[in-house]
C-alpha atoms as a PDB file:
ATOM      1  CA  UNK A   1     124.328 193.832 255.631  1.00  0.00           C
ATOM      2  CA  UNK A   2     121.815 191.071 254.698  1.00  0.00           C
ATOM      3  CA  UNK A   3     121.791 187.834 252.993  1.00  0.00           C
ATOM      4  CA  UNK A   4     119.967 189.497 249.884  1.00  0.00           C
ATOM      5  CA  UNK A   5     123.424 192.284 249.581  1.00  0.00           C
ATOM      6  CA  UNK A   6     125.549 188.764 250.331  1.00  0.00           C
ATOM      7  CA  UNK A   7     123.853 186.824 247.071  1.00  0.00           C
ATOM      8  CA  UNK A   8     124.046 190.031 245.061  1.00  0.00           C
ATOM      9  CA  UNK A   9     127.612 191.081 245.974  1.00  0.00           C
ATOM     10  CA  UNK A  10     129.183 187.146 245.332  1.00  0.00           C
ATOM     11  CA  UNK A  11     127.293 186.763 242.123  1.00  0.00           C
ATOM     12  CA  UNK A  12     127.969 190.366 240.872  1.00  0.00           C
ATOM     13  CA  UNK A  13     132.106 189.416 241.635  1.00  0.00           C
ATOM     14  CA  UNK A  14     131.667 185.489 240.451  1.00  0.00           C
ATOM     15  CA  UNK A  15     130.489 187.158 237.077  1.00  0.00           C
ATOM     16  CA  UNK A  16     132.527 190.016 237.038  1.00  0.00           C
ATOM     17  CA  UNK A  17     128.983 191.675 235.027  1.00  0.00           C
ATOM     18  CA  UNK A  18     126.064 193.606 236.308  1.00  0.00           C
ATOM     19  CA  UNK A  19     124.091 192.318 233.829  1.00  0.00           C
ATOM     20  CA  UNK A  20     125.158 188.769 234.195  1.00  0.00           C
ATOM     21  CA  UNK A  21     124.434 188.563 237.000  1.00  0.00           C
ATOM     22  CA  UNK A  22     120.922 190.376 236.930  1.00  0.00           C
ATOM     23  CA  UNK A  23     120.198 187.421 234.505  1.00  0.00           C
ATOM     24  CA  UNK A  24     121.078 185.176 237.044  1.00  0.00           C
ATOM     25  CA  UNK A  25     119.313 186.751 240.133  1.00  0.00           C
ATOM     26  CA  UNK A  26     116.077 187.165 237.961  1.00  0.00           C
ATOM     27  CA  UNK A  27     116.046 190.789 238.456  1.00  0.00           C
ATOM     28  CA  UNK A  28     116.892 194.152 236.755  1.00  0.00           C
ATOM     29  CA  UNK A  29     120.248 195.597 236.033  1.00  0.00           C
ATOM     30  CA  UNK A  30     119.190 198.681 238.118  1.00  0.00           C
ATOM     31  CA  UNK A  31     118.202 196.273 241.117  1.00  0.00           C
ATOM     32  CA  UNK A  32     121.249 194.375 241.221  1.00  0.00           C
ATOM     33  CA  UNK A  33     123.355 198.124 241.177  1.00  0.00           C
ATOM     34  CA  UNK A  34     121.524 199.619 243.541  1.00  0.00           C
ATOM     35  CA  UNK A  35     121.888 196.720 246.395  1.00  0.00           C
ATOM     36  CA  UNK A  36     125.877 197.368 245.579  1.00  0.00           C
ATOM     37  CA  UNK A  37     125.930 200.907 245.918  1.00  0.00           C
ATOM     38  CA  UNK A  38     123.696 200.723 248.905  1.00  0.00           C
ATOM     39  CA  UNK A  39     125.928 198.140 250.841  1.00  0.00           C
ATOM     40  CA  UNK A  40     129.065 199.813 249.271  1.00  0.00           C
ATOM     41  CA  UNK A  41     127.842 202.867 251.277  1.00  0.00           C
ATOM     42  CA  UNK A  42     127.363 201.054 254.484  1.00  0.00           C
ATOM     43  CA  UNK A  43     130.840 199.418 254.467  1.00  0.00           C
ATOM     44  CA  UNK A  44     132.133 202.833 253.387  1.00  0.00           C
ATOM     45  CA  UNK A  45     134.064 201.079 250.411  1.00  0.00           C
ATOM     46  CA  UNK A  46     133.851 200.872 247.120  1.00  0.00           C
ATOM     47  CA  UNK A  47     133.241 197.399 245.811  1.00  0.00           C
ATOM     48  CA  UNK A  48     134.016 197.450 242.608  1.00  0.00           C
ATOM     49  CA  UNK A  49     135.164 199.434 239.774  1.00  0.00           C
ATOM     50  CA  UNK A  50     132.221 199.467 236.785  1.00  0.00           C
ATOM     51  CA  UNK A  51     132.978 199.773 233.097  1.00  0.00           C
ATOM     52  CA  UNK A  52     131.685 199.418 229.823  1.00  0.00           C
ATOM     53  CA  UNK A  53     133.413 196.294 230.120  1.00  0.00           C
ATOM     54  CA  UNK A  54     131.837 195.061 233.363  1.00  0.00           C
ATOM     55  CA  UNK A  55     133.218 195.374 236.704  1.00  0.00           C
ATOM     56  CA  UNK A  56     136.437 194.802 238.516  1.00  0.00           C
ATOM     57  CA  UNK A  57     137.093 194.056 242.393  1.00  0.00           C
ATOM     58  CA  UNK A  58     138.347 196.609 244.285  1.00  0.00           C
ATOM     59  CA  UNK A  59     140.937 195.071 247.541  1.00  0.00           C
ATOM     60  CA  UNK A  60     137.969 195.433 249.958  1.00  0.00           C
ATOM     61  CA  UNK A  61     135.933 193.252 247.445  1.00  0.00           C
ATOM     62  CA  UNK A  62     138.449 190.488 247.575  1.00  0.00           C
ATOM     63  CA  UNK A  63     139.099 190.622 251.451  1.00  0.00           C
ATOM     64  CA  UNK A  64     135.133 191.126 251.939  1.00  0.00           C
ATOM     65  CA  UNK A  65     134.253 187.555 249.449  1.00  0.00           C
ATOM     66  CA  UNK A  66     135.308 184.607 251.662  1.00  0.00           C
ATOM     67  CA  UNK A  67     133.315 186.387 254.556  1.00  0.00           C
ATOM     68  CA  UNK A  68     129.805 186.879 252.369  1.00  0.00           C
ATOM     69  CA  UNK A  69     130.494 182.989 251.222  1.00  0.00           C
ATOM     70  CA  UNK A  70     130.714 182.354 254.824  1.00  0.00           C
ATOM     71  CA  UNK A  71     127.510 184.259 255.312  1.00  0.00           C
ATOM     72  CA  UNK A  72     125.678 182.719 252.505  1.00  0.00           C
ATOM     73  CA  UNK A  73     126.668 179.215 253.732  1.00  0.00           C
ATOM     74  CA  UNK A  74     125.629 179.577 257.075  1.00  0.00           C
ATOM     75  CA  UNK A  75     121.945 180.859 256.039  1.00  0.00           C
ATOM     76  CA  UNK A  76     121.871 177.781 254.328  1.00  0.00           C
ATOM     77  CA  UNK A  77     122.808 176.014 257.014  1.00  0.00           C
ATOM     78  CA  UNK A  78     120.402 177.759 258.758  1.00  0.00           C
ATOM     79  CA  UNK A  79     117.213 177.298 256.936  1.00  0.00           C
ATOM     80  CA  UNK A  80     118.014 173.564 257.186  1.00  0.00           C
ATOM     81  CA  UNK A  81     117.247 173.119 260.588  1.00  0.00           C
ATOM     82  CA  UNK A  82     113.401 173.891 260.490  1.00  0.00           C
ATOM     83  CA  UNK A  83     112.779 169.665 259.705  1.00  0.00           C
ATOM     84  CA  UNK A  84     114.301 169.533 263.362  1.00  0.00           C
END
């Protein structure tokens, strides 16, 4: 896992759209699926269930969001200690 899967995989569930969130990443469609398949494959869980529609968290999706918030939060953190 990495921040970059973190940012994808909270904006992708935030927006409950692929595409949306693409938009909101500034980058493709494809690039935003293909860092959630990839990190879907490393936690060996599907993260969401895709439709015409847009996408739907799966139970690992919900238990795995206030962790990747956590994540995101602390890189933040993190890249504000460099004016120390």
């Amino acid at each position: 896992m990495n921040q970059k899967q973190m940012q994808y995989f909270v904006t992708v569930y935030e927006t409950q759209n692929i595409q949306v969130a693409a938009d909101q990443l500034f980058v493709t469609r494809q690039g935003v699926s293909s860092v959630i398949r990839i990190l879907e494959t490393e936690r060996g869980q599907a993260l969401i269930t895709r439709s015409s529609k847009g996408v739907t968290p799966r139970d690992y999706a919900v238990a795995l969001l206030p962790h990747a918030r956590q994540i995101l939060e602390a890189c933040t953190a993190i890249s504000g200690l460099h004016a120390l």
